[in-house]
PDB file of N, CA and C in Angstrom:
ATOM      1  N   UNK A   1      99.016   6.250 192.144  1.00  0.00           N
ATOM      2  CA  UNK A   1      98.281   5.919 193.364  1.00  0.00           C
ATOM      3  C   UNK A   1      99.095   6.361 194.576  1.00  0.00           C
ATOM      4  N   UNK A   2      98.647   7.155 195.684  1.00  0.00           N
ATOM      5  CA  UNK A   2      99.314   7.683 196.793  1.00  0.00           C
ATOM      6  C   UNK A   2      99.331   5.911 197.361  1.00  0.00           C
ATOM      7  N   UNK A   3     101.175   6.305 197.838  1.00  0.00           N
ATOM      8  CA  UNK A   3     101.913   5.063 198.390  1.00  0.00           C
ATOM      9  C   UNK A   3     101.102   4.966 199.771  1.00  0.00           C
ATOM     10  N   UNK A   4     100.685   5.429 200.432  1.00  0.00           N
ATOM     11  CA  UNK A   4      99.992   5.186 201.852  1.00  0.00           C
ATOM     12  C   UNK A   4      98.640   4.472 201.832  1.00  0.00           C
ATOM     13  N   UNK A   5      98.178   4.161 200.589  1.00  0.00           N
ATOM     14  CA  UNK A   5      96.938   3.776 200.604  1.00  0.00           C
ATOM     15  C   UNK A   5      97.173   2.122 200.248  1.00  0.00           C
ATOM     16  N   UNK A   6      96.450   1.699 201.010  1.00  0.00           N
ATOM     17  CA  UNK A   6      95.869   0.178 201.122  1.00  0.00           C
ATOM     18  C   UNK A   6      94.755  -0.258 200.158  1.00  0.00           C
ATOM     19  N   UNK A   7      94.892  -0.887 199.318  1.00  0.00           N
ATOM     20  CA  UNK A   7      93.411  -1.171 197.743  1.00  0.00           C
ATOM     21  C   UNK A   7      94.027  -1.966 196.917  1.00  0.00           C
ATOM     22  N   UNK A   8      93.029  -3.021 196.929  1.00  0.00           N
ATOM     23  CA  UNK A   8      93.611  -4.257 195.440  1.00  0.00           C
ATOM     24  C   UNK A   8      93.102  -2.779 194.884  1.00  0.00           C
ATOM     25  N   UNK A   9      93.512  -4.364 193.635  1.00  0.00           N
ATOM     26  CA  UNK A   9      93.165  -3.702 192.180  1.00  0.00           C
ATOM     27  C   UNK A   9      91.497  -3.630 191.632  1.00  0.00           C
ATOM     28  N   UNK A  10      91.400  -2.431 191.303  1.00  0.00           N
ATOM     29  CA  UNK A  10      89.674  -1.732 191.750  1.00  0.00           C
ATOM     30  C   UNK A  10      88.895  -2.847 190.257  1.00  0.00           C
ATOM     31  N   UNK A  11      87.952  -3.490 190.687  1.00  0.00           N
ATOM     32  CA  UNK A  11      87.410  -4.205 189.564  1.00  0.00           C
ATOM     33  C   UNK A  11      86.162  -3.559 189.003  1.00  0.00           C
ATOM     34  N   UNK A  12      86.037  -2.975 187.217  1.00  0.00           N
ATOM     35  CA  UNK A  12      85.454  -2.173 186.925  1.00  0.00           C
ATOM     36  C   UNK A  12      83.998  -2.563 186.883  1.00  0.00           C
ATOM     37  N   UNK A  13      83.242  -1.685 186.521  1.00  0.00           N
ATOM     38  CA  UNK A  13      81.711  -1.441 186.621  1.00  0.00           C
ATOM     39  C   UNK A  13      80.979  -0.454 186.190  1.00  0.00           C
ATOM     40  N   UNK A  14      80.490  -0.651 185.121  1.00  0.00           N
ATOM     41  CA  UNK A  14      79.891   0.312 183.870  1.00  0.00           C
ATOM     42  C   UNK A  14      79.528   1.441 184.620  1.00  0.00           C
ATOM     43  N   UNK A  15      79.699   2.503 183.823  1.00  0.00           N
ATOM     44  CA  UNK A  15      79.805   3.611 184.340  1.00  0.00           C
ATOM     45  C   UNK A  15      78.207   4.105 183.898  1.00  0.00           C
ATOM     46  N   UNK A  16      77.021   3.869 184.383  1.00  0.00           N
ATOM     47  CA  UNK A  16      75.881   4.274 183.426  1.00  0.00           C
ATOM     48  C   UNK A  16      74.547   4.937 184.762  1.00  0.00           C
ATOM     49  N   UNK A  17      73.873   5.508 184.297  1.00  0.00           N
ATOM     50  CA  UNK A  17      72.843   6.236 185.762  1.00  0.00           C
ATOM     51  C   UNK A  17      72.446   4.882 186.464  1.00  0.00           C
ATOM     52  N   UNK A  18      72.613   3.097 185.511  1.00  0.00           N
ATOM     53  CA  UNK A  18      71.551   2.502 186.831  1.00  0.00           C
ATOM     54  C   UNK A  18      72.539   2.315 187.646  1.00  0.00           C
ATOM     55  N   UNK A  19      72.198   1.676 188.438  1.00  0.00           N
ATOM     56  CA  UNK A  19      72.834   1.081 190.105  1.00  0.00           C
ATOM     57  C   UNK A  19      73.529   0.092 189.184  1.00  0.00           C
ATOM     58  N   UNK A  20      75.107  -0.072 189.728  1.00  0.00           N
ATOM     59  CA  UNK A  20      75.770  -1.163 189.536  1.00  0.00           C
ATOM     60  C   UNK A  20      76.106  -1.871 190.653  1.00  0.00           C
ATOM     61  N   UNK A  21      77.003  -3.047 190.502  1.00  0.00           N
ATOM     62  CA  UNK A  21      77.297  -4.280 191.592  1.00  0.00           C
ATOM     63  C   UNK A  21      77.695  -3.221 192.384  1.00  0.00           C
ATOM     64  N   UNK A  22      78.755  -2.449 192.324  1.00  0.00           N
ATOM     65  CA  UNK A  22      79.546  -1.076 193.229  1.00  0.00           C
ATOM     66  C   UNK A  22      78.649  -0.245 194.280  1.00  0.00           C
ATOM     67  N   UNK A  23      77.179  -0.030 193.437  1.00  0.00           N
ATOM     68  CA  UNK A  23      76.331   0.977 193.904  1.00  0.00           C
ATOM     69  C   UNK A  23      75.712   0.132 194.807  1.00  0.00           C
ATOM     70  N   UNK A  24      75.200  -1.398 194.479  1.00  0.00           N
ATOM     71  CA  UNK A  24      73.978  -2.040 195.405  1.00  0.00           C
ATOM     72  C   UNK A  24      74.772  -2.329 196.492  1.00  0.00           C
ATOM     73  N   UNK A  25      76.381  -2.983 196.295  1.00  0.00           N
ATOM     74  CA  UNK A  25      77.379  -3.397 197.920  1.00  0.00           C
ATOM     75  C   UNK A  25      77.060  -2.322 198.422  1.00  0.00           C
ATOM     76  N   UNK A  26      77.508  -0.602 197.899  1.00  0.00           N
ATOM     77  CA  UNK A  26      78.025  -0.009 198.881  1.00  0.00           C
ATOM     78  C   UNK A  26      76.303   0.549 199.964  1.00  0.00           C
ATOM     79  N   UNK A  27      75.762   0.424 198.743  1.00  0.00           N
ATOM     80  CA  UNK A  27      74.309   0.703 199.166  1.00  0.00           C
ATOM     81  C   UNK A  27      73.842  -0.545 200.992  1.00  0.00           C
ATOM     82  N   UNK A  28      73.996  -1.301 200.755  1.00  0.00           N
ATOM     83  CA  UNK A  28      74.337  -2.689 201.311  1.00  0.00           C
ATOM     84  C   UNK A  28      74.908  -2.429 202.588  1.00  0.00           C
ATOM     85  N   UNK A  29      76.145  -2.117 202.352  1.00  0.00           N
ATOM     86  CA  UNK A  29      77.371  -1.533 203.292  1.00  0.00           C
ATOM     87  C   UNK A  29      76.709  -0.638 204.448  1.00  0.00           C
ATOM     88  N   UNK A  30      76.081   0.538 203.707  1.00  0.00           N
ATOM     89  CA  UNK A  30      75.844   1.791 204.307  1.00  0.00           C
ATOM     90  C   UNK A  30      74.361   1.012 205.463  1.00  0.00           C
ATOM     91  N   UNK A  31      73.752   0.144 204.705  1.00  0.00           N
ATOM     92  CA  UNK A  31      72.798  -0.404 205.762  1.00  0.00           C
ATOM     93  C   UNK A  31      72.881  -0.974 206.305  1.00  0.00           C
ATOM     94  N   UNK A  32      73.408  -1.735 206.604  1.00  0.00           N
ATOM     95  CA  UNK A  32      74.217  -2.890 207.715  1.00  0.00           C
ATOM     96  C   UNK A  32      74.753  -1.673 208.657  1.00  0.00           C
ATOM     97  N   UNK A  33      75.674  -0.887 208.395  1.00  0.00           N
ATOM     98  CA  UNK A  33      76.265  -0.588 209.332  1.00  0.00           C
ATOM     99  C   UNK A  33      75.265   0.644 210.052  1.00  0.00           C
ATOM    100  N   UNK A  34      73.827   1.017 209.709  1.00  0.00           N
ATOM    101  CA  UNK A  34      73.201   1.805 210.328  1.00  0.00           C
ATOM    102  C   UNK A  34      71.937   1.048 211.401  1.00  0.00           C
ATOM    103  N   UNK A  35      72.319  -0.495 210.321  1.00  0.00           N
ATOM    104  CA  UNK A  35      71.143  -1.358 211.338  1.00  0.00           C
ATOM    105  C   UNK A  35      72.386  -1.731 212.582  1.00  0.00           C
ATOM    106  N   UNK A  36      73.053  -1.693 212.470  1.00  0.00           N
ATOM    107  CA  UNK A  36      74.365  -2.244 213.490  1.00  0.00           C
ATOM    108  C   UNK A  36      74.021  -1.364 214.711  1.00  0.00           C
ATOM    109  N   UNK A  37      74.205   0.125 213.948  1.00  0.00           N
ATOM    110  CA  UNK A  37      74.506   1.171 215.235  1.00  0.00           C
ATOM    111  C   UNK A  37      72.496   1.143 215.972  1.00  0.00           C
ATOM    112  N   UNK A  38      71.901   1.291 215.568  1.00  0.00           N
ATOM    113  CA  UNK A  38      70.643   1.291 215.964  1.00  0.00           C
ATOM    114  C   UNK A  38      70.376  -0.274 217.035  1.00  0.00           C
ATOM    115  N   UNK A  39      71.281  -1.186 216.635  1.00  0.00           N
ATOM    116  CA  UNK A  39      70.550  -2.506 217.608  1.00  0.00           C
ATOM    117  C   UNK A  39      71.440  -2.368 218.690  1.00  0.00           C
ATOM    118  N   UNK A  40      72.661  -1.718 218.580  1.00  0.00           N
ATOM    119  CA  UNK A  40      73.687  -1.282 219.624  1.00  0.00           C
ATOM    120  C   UNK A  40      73.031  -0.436 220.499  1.00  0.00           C
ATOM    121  N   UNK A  41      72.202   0.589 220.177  1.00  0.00           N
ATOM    122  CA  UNK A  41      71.403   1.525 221.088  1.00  0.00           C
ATOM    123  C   UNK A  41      70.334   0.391 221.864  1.00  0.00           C
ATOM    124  N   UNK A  42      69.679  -0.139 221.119  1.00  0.00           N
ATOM    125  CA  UNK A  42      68.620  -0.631 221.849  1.00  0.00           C
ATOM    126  C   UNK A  42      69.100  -2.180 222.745  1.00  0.00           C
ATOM    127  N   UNK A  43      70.331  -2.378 222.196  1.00  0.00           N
ATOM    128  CA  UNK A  43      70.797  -3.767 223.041  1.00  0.00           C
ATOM    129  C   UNK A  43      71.653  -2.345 224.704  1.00  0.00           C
ATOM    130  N   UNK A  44      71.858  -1.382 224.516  1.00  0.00           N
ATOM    131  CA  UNK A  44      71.876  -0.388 225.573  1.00  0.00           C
ATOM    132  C   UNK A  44      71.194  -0.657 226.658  1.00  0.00           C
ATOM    133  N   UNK A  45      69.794  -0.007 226.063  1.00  0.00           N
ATOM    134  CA  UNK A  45      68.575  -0.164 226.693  1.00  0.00           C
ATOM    135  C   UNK A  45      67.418  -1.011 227.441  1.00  0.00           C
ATOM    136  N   UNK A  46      67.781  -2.274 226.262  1.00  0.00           N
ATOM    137  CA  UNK A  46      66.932  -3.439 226.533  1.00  0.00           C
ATOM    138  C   UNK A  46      67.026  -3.715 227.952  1.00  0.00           C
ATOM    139  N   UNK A  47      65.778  -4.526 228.607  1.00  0.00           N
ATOM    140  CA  UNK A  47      65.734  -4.475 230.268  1.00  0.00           C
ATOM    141  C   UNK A  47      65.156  -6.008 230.673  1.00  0.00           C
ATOM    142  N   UNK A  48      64.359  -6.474 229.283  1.00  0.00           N
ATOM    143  CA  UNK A  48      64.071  -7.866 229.069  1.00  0.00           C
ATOM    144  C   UNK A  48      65.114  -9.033 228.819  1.00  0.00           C
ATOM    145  N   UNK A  49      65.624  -9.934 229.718  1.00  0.00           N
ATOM    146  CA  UNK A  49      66.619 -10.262 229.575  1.00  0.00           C
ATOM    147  C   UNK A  49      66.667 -11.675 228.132  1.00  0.00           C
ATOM    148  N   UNK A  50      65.539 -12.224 227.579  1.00  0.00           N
ATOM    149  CA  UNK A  50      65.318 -13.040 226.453  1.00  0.00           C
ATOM    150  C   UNK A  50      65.055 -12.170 224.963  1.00  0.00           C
ATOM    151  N   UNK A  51      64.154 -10.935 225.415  1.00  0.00           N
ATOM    152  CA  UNK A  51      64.329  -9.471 224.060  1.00  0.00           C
ATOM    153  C   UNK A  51      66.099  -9.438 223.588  1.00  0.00           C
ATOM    154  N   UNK A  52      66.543  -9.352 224.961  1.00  0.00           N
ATOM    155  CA  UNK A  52      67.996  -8.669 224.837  1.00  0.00           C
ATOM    156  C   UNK A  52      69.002  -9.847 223.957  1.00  0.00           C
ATOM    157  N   UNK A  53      69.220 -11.180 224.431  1.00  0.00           N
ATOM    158  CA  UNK A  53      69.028 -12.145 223.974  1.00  0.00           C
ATOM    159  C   UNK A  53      69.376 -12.450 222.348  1.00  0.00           C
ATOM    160  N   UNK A  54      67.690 -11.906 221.795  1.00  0.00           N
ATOM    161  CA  UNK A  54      66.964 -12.280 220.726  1.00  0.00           C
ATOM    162  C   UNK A  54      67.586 -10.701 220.173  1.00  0.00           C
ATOM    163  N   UNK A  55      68.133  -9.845 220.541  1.00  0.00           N
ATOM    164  CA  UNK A  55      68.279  -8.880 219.438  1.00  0.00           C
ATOM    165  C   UNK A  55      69.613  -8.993 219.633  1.00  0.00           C
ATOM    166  N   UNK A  56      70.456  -9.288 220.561  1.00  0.00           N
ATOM    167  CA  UNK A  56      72.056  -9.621 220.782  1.00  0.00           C
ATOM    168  C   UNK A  56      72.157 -10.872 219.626  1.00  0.00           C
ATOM    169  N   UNK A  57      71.566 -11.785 219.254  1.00  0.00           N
ATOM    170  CA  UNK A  57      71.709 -12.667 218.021  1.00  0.00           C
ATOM    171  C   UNK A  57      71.624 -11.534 216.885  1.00  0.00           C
ATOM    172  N   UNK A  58      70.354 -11.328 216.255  1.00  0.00           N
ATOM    173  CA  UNK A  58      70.722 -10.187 215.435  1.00  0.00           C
ATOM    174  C   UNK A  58      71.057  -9.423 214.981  1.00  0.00           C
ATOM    175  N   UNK A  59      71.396  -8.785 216.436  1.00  0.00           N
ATOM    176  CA  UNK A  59      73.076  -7.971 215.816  1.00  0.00           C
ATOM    177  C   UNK A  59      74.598  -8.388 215.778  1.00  0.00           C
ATOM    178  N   UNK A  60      74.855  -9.684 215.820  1.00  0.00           N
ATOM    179  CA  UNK A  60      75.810 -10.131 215.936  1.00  0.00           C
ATOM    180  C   UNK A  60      75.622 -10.494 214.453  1.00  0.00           C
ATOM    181  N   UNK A  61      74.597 -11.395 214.161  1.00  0.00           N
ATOM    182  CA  UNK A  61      74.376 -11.749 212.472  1.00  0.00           C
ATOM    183  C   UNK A  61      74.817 -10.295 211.611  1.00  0.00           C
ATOM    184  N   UNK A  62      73.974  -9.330 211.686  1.00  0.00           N
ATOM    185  CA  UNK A  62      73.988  -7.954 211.268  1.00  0.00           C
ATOM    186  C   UNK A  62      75.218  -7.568 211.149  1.00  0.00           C
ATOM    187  N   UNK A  63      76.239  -7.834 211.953  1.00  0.00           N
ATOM    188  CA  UNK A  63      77.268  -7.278 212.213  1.00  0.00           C
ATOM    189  C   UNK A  63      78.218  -7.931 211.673  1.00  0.00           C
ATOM    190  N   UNK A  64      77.828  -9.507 211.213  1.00  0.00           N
ATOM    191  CA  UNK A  64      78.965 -10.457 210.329  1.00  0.00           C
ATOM    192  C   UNK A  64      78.373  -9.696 208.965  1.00  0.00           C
ATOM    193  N   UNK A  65      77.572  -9.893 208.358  1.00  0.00           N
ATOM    194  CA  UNK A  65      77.391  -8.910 207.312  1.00  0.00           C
ATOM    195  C   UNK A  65      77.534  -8.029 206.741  1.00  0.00           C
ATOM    196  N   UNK A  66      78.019  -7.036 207.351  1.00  0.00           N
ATOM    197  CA  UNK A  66      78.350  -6.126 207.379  1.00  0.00           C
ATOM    198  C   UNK A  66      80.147  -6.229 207.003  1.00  0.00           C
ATOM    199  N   UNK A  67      80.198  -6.704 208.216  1.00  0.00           N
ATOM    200  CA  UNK A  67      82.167  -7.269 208.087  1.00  0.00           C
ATOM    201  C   UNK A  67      81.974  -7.820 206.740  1.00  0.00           C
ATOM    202  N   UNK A  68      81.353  -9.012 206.196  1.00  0.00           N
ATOM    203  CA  UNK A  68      81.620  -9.310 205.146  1.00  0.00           C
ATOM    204  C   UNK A  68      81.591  -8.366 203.894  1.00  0.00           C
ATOM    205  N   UNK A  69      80.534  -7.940 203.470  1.00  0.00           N
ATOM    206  CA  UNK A  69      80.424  -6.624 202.495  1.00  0.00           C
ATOM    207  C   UNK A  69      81.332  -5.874 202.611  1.00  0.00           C
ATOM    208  N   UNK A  70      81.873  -5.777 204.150  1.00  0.00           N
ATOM    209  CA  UNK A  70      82.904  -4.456 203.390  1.00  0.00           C
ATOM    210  C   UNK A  70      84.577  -5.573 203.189  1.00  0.00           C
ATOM    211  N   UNK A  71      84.348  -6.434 204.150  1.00  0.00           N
ATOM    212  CA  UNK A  71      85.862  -7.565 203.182  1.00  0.00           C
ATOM    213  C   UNK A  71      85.464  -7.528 201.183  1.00  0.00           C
ATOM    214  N   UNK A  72      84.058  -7.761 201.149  1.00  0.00           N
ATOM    215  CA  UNK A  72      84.293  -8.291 199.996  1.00  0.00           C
ATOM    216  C   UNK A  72      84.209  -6.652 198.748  1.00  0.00           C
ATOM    217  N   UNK A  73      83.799  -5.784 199.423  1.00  0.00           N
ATOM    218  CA  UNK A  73      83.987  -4.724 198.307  1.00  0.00           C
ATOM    219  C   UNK A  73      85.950  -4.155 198.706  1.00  0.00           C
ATOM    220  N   UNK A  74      86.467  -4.003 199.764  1.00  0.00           N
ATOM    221  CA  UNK A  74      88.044  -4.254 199.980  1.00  0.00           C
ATOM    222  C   UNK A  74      88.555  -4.852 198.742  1.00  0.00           C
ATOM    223  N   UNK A  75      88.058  -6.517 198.555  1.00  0.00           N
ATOM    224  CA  UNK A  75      88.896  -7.304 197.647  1.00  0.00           C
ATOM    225  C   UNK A  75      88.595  -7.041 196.433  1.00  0.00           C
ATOM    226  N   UNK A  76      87.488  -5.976 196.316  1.00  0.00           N
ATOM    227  CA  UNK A  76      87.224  -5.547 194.662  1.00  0.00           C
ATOM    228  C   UNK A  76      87.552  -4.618 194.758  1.00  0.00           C
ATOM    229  N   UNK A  77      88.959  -4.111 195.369  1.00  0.00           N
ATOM    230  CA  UNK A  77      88.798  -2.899 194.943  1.00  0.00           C
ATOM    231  C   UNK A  77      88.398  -1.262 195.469  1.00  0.00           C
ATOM    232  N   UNK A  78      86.990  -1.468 195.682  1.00  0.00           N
ATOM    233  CA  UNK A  78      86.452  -0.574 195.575  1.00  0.00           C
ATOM    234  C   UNK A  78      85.968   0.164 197.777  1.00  0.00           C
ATOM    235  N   UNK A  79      86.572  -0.308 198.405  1.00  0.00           N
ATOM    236  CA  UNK A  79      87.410   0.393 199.471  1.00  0.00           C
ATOM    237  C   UNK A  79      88.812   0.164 199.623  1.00  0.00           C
ATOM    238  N   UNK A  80      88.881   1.685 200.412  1.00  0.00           N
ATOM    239  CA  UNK A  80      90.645   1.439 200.238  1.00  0.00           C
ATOM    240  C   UNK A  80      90.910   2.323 201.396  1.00  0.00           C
ATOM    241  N   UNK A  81      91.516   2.019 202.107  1.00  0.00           N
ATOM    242  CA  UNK A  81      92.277   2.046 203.400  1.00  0.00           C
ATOM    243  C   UNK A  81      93.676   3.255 203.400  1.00  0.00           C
ATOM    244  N   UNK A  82      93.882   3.846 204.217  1.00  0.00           N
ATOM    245  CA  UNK A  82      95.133   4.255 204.030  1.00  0.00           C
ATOM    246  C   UNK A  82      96.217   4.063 205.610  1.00  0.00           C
ATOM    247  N   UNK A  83      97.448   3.916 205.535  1.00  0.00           N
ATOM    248  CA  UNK A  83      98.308   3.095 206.237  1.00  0.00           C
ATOM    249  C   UNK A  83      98.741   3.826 206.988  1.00  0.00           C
ATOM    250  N   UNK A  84      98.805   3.393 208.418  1.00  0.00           N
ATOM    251  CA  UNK A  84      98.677   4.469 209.328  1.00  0.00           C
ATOM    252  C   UNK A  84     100.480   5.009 209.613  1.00  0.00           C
ATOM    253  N   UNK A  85     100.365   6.336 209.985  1.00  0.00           N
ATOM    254  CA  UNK A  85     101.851   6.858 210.348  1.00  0.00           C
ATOM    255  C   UNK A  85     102.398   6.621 211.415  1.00  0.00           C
ATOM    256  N   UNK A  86     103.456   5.737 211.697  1.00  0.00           N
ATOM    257  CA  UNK A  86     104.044   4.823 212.599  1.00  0.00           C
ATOM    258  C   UNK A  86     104.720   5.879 213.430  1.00  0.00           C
ATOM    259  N   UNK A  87     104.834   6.827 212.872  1.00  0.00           N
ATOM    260  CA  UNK A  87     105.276   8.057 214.118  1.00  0.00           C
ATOM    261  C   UNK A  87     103.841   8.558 214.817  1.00  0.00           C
ATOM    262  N   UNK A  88     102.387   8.781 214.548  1.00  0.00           N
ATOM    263  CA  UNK A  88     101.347   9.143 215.003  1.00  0.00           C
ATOM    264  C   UNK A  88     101.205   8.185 215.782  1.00  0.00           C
ATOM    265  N   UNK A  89     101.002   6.854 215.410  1.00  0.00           N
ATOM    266  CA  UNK A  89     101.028   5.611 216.015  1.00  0.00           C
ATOM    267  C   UNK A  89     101.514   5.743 217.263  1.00  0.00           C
ATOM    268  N   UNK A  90     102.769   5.901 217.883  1.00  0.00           N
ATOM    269  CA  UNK A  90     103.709   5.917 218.197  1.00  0.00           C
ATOM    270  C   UNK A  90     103.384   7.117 219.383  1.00  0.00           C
ATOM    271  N   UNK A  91     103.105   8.042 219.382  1.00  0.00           N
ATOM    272  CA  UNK A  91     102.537   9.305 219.933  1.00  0.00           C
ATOM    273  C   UNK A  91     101.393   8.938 220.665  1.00  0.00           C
ATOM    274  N   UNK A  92     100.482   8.642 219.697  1.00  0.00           N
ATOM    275  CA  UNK A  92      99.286   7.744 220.488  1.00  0.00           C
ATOM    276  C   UNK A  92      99.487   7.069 221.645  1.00  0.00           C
ATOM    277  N   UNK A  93      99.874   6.061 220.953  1.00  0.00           N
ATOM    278  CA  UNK A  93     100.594   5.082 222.202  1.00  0.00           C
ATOM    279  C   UNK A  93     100.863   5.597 223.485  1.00  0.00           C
ATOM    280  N   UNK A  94     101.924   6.336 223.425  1.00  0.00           N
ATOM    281  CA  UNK A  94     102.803   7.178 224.784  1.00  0.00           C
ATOM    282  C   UNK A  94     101.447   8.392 225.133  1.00  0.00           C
ATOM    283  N   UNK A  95     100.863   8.737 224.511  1.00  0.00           N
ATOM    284  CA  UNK A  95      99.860   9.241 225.732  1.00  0.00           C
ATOM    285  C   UNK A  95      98.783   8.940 226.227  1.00  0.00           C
ATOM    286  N   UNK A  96      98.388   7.594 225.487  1.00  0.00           N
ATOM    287  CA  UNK A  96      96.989   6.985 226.420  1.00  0.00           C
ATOM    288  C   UNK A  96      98.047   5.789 227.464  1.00  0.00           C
ATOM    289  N   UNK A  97      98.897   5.525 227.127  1.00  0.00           N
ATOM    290  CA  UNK A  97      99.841   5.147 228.496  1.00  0.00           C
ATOM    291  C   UNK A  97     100.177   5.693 229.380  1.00  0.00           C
ATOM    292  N   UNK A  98     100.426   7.190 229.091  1.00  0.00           N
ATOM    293  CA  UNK A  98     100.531   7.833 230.303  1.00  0.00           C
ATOM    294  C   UNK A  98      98.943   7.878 231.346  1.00  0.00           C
ATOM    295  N   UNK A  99      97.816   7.577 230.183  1.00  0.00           N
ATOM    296  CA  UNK A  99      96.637   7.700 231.225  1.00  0.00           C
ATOM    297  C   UNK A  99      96.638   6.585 232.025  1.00  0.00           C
ATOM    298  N   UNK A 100      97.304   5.357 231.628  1.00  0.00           N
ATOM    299  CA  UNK A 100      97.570   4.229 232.788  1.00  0.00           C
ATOM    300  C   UNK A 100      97.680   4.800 233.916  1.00  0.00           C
ATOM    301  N   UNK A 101      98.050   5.323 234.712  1.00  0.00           N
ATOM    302  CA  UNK A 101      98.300   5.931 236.014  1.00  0.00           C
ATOM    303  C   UNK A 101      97.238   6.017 236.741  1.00  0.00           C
ATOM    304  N   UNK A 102      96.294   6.686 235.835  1.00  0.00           N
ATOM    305  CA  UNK A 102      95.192   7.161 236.664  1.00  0.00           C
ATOM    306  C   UNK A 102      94.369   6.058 236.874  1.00  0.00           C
ATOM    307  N   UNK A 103      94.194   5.085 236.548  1.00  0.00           N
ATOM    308  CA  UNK A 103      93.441   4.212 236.627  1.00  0.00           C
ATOM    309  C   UNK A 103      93.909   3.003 238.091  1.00  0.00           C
ATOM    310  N   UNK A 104      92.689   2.966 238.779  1.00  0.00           N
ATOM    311  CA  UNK A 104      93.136   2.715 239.922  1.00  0.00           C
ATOM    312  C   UNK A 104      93.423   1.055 240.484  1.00  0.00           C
ATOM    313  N   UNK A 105      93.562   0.387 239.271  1.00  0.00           N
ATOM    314  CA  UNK A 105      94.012  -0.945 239.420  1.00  0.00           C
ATOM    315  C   UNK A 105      95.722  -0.925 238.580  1.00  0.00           C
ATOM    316  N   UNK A 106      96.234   0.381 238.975  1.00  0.00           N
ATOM    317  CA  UNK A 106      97.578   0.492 237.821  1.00  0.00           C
ATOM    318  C   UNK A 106      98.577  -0.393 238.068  1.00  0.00           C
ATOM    319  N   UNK A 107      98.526  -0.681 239.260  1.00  0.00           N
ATOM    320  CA  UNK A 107      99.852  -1.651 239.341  1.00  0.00           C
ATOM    321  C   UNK A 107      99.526  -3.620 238.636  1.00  0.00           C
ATOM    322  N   UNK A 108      98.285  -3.664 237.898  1.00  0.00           N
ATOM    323  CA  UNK A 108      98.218  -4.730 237.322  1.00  0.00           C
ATOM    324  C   UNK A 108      98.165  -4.615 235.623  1.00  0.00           C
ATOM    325  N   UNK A 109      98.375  -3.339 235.392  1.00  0.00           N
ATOM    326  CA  UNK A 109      97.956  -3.396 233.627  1.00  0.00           C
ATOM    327  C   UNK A 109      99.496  -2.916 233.603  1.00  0.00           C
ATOM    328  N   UNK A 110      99.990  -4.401 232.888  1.00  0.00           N
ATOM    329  CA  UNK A 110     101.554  -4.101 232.054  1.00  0.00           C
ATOM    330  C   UNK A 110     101.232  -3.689 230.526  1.00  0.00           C
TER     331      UNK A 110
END
């Protein structure tokens, strides 16, 4: 297993054409996070301030769901992360700090 990667231990699941537990989460996964981005557009847009409201609940629900499915396929296993390079990290850092400057409240962001 490449040392940079972040993954319990992957918990198995018959390998056969139907849909397994693996296939319906990730299946799961992939929809949550497309109903997420779609209520994000329209919570954009919305102009009704009780619509906005009523779909700002729903996507907040939507959006714990989502978090959860992918915590709980993480702890099976079956996503896996890889660990970020503390020198890239590091690089990062020092140049969106240097964009501190430009920003015209600079003398209050330590």
């Amino acid at each position: 297993m490449n040392q940079r990667q972040i993954q319990n231990p992957e918990t198995q699941v018959p390998k056969t054409p139907q849909m397994n537990d693996r296939d319906f989460l990730n299946d799961m996964l992939a929809t949550e996070k497309y109903m997420t981005s779609s209520y994000n557009v329209f919570l954009h847009e919305a102009s009704h301030q009780q619509l906005y409201q009523d779909m700002l609940n729903i996507f907040t629900e939507t959006q714990n769901c989502q978090r959860e499915l992918y915590h709980l396929m993480f702890k099976k296993g079956w996503y896996k992360l890889e660990a970020a390079d503390q020198q890239k990290l590091q690089q990062s850092y020092q140049q969106f700090q240097g964009y501190t400057s430009q920003f015209p409240y600079q003398n209050t962001v330590q």
